[in-house]
C-alpha atoms as a PDB file:
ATOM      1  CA  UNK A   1      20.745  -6.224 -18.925  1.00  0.00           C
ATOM      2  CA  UNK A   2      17.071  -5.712 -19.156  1.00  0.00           C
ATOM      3  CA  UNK A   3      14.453  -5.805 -16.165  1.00  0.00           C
ATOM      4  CA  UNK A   4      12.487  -8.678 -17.374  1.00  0.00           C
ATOM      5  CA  UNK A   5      15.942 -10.773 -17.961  1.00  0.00           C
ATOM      6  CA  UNK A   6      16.761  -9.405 -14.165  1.00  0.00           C
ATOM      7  CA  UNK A   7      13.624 -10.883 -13.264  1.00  0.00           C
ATOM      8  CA  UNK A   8      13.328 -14.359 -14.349  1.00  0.00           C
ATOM      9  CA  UNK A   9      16.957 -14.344 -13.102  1.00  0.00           C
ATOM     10  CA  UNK A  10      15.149 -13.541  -9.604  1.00  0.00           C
ATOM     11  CA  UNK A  11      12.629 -15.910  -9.812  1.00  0.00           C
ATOM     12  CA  UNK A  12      14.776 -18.640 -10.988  1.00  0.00           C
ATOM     13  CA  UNK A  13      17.039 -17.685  -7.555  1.00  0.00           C
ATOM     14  CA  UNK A  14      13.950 -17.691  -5.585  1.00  0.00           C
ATOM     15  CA  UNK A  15      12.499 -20.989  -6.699  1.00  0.00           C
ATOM     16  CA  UNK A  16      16.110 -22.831  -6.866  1.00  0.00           C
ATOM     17  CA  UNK A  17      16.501 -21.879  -3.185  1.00  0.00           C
ATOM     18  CA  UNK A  18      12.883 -23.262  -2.271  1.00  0.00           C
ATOM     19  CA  UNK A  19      13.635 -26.690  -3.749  1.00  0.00           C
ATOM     20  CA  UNK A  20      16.740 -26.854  -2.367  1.00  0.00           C
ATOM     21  CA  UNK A  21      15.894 -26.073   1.523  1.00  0.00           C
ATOM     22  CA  UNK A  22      12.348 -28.805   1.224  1.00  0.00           C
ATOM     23  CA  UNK A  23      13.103 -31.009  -1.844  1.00  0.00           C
ATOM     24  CA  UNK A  24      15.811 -33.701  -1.640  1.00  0.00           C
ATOM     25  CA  UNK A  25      16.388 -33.151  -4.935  1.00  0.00           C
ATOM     26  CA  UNK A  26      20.080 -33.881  -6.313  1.00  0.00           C
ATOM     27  CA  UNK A  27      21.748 -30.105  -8.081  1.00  0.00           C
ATOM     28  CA  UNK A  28      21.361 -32.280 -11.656  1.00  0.00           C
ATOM     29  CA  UNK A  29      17.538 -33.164 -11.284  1.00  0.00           C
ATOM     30  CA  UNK A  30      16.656 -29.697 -10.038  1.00  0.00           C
ATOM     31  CA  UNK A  31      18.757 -27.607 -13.006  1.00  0.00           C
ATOM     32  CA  UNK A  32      16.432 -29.957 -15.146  1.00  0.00           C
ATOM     33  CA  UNK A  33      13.872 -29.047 -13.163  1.00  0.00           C
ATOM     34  CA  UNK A  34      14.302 -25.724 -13.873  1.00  0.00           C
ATOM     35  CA  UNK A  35      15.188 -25.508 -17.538  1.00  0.00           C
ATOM     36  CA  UNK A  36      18.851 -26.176 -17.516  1.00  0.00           C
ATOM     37  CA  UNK A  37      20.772 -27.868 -19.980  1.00  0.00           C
ATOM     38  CA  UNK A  38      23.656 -28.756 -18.340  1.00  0.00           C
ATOM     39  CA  UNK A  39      23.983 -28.480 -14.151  1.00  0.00           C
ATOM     40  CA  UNK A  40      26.950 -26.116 -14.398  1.00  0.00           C
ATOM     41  CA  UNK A  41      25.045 -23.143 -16.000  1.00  0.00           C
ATOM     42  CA  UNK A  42      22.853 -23.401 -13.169  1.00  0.00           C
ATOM     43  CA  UNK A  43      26.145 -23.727 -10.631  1.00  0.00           C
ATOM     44  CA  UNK A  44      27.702 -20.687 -12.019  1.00  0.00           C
ATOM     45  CA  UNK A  45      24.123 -18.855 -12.198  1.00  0.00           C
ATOM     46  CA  UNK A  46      23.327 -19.395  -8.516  1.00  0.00           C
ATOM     47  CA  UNK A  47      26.948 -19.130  -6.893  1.00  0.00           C
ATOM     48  CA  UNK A  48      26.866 -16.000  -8.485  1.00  0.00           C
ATOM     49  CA  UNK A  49      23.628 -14.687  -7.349  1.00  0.00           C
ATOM     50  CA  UNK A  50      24.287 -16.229  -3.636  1.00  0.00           C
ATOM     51  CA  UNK A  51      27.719 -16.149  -3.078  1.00  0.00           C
ATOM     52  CA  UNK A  52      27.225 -20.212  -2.131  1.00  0.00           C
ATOM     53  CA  UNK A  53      27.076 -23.079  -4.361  1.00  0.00           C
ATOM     54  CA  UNK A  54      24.144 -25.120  -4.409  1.00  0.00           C
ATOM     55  CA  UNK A  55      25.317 -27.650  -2.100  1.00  0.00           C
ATOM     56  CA  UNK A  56      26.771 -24.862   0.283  1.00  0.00           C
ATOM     57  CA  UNK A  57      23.452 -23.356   0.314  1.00  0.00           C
ATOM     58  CA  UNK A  58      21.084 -27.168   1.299  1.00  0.00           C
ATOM     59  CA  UNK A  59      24.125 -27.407   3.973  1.00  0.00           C
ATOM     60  CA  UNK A  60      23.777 -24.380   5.698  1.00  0.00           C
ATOM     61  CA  UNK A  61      20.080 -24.535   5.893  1.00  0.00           C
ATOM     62  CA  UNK A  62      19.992 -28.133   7.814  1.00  0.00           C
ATOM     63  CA  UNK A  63      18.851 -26.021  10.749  1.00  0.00           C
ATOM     64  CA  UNK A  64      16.084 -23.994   9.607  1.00  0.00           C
ATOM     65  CA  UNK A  65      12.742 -24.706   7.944  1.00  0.00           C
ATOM     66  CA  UNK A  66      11.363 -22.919   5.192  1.00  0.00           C
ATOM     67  CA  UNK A  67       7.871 -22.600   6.261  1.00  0.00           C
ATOM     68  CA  UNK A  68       8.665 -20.945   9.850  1.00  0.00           C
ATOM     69  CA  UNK A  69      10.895 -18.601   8.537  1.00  0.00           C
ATOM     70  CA  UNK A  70       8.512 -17.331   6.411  1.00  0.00           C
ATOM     71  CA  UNK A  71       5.770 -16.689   9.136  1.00  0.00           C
ATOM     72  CA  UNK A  72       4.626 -12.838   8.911  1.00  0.00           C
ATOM     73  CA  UNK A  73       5.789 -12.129  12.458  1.00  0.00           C
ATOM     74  CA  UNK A  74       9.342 -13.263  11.938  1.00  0.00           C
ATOM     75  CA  UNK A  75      11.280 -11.044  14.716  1.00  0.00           C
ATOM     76  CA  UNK A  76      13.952  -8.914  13.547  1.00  0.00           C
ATOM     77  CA  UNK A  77      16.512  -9.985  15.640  1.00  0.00           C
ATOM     78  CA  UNK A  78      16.110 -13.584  14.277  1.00  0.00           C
ATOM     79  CA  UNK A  79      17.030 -12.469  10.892  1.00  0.00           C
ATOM     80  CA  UNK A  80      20.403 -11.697  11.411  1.00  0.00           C
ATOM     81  CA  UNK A  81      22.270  -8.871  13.051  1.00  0.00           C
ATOM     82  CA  UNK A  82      20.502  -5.954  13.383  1.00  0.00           C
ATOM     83  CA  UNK A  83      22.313  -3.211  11.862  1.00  0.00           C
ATOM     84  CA  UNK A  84      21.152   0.349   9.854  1.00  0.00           C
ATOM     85  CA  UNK A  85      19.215   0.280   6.354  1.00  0.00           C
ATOM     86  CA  UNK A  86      21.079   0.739   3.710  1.00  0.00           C
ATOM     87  CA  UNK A  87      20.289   3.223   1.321  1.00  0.00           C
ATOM     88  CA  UNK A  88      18.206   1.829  -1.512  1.00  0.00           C
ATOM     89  CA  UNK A  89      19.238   2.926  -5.208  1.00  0.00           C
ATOM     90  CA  UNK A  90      16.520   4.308  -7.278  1.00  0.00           C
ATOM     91  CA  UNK A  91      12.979   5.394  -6.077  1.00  0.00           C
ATOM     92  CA  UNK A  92      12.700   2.567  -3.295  1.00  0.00           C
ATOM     93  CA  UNK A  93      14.369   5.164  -1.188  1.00  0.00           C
ATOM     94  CA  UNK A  94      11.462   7.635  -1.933  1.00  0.00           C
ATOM     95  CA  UNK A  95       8.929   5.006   0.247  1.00  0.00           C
ATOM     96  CA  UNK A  96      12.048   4.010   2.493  1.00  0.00           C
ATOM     97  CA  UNK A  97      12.409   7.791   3.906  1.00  0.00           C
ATOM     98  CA  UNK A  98       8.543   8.395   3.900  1.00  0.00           C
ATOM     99  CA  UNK A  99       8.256   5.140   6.366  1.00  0.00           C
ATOM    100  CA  UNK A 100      10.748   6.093   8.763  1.00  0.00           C
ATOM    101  CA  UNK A 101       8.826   9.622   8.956  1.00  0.00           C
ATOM    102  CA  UNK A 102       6.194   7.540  10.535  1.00  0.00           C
ATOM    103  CA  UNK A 103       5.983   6.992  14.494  1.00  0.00           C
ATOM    104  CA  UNK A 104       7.085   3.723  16.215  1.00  0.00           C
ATOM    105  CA  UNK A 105       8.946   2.815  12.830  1.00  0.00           C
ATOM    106  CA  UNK A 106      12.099   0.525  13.615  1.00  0.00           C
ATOM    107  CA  UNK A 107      14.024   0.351  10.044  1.00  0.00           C
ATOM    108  CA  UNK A 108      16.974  -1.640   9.577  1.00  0.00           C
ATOM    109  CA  UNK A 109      19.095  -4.019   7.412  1.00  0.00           C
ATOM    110  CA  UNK A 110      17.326  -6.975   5.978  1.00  0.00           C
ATOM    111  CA  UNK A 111      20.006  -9.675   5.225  1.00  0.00           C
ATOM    112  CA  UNK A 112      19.389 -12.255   2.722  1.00  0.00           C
ATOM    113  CA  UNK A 113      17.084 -15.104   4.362  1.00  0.00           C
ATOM    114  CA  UNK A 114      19.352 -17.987   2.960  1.00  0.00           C
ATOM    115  CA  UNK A 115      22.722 -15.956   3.465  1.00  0.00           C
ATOM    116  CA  UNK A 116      22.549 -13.748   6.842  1.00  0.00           C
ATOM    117  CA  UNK A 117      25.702 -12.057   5.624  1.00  0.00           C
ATOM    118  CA  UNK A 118      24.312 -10.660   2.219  1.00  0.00           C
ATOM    119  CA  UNK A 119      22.502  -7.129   2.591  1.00  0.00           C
ATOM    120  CA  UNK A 120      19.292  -7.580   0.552  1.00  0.00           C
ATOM    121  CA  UNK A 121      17.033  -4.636   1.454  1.00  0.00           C
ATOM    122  CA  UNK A 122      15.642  -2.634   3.932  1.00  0.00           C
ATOM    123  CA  UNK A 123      13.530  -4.069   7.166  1.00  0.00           C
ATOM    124  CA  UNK A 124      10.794  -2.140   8.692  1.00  0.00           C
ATOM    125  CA  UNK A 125       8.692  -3.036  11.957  1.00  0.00           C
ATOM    126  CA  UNK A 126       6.385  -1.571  14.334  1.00  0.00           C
ATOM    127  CA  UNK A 127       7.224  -2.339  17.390  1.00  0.00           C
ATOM    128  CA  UNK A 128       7.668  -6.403  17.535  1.00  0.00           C
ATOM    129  CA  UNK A 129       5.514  -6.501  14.412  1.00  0.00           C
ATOM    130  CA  UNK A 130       6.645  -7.302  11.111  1.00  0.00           C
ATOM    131  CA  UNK A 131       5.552  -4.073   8.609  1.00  0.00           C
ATOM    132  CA  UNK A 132       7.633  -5.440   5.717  1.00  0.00           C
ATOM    133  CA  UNK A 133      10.701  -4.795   3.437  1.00  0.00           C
ATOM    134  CA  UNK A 134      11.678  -3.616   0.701  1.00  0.00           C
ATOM    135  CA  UNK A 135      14.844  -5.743  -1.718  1.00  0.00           C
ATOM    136  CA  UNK A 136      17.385  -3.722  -3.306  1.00  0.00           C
ATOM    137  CA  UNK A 137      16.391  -4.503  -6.790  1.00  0.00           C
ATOM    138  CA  UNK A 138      12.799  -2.451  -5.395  1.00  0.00           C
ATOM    139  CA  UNK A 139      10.444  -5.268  -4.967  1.00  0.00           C
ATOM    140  CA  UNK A 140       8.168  -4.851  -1.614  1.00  0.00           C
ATOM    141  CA  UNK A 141       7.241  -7.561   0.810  1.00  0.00           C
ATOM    142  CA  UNK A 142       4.277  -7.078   2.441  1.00  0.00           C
ATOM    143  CA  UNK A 143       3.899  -9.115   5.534  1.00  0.00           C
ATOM    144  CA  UNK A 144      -0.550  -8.453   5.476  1.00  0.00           C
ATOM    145  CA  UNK A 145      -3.000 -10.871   6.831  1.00  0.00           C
ATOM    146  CA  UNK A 146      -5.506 -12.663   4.323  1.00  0.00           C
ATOM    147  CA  UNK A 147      -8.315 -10.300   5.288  1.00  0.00           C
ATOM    148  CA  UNK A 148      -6.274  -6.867   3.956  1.00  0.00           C
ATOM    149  CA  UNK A 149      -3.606  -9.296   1.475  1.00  0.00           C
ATOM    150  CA  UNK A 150      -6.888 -11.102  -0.574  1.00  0.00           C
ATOM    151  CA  UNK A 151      -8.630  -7.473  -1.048  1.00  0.00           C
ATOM    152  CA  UNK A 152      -5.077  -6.383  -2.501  1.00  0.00           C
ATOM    153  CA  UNK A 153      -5.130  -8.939  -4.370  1.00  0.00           C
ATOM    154  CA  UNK A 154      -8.489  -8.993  -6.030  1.00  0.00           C
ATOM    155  CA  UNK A 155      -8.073  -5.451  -7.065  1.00  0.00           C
ATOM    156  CA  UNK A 156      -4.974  -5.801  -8.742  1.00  0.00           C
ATOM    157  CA  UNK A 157      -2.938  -3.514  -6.337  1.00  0.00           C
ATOM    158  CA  UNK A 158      -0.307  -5.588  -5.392  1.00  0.00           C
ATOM    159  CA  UNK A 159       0.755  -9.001  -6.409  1.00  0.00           C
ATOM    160  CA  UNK A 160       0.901 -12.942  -5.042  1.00  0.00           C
ATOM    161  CA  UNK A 161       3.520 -13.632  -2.840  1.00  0.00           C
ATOM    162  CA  UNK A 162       4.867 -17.319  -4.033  1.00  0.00           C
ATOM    163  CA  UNK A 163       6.418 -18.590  -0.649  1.00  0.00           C
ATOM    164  CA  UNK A 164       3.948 -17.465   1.742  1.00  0.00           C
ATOM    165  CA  UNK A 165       2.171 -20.289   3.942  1.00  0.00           C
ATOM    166  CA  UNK A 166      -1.306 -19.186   2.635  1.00  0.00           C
ATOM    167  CA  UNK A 167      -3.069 -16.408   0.176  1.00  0.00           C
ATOM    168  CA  UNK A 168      -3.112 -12.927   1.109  1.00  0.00           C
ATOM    169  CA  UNK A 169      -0.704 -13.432   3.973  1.00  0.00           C
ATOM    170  CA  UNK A 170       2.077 -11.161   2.110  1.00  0.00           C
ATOM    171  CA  UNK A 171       1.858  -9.558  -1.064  1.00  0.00           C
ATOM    172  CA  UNK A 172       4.567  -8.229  -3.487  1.00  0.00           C
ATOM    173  CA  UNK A 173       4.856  -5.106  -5.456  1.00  0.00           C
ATOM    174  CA  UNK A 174       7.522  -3.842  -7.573  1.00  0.00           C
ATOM    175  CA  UNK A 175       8.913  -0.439  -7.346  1.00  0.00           C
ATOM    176  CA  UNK A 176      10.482   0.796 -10.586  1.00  0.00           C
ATOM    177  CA  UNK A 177       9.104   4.455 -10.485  1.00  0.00           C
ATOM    178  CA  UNK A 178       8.137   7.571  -8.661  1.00  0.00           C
ATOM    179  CA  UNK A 179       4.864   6.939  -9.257  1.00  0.00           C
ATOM    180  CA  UNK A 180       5.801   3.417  -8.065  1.00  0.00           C
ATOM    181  CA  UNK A 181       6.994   4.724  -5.066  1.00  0.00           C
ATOM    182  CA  UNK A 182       3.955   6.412  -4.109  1.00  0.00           C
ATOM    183  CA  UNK A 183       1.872   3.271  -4.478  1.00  0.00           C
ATOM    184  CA  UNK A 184       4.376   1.527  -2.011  1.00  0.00           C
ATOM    185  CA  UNK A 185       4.314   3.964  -0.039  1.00  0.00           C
ATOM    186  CA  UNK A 186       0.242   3.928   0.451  1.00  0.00           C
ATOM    187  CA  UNK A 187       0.549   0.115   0.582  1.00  0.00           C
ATOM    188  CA  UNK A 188       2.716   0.140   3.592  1.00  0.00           C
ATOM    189  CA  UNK A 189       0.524   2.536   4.881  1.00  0.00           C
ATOM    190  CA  UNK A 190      -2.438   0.542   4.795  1.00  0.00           C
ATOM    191  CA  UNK A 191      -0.685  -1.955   6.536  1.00  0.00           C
ATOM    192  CA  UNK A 192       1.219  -0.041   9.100  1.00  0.00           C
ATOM    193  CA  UNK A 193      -2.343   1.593  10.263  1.00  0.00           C
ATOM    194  CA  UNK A 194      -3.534  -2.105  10.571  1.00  0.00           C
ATOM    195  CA  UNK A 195      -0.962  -2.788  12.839  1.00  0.00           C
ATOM    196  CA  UNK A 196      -1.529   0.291  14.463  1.00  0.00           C
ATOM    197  CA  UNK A 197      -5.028  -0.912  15.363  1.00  0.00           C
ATOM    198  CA  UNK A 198      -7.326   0.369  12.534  1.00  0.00           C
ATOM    199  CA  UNK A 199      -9.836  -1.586  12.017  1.00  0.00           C
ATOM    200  CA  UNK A 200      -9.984  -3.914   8.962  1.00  0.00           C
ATOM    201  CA  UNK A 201     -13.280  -2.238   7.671  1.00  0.00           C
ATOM    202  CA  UNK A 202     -12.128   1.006   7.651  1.00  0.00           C
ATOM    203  CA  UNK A 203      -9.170   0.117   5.432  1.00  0.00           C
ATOM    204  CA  UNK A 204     -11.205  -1.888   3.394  1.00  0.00           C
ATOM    205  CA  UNK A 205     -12.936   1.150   2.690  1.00  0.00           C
ATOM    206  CA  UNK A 206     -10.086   3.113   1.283  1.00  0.00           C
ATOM    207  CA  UNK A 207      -9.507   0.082  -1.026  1.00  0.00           C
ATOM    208  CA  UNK A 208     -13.246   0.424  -3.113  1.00  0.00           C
ATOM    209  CA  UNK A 209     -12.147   4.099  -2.986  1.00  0.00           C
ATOM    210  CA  UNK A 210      -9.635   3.189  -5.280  1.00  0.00           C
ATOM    211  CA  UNK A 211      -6.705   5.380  -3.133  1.00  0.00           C
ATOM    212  CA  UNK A 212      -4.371   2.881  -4.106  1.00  0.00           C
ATOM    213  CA  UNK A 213      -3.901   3.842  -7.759  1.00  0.00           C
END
């Protein structure tokens, strides 16, 4: 199956669950929301993808909201159990390995947001502070502020995050490469020094440098 199929797949996944947890939308109006035919390509589609049927999924998430969980210093231990990284397949595992080299990294699991017993990726922190992840299909969460996120943005080095509560406060890259990899690997870089207390000017520096590319 190709990537781009694998990736409107995603998307599809991504927005279905967004409606779903904030809309009050019935499973028929949102499959026609989405481009479905008939509701039960859209069933079959997402209980494969989430292991829960649509309804399942709106039940389970009565407790949470959408918005908070999505707040770039989410602690680890409210995402689910905190257990090892998994190894990622492909060259995520290049940017995975060169993270952990770095001190005060915490890596571990990150579980599904909508299904906390579905291993979707790899979780990295400093300290208390979110760093970001990266998914097993290779796409990297950024969890930035607006002042580093927008500059990412505006020079093309990373992408819009579609859930976030405003611009700039994560950004998304896809790792499909080596050459990928290294770009991840400087992005996480930029913001682990952030967190580490550089100060915003400095890395905004290295950006007009072009060190990104």
């Amino acid at each position: 199956m190709c990537h781009r199929f694998l990736n409107l797949e995603a998307k599809l996944i991504g927005k279905a669950k967004e409606q779903l947890a904030t809309k009050e939308l019935s499973v028929g109006e949102l499959s026609a929301a989405l481009g479905f035919g008939h509701s039960q390509g859209f069933r079959k589609l997402f209980n494969t993808k989430t292991d829960l049927s649509p309804g399942a999924f709106r039940n389970s998430f009565n407790c949470y909201c959408f918005s908070d969980l999505l707040l770039p210093h989410m602690k680890l231990a409210a995402k689910g159990p905190i257990q090892p990284a998994p190894t990622l397949a492909g060259p995520g595992q290049q940017t995975a390995d060169a993270i952990r080299s770095w001190p005060d990294i915490i890596s571990a699991t990150h579980w599904d947001l909508f299904n906390r017993t579905r291993v979707d990726g790899a979780d990295f922190y400093v300290g208390e502070a979110e760093l970001g992840h990266i998914h097993l299909n290779g796409e990297v969460h950024l969890a930035t502020t607006p002042g580093l996120g927008l500059p990412l943005l505006a020079q093309g080095l990373a992408s819009p995050f579609p859930y976030g509560q405003g611009p700039g406060d994560w950004v998304v890259f896809r790792i499909r490469t080596a050459a990928d990899a290294d770009h991840a690997t400087w992005l996480f870089r930029l913001n682990y020094e952030r967190l580490q207390g550089q100060p915003l000017d400095v890395l905004l520096e290295r950006l007009q440098a072009g060190n990104g590319r």
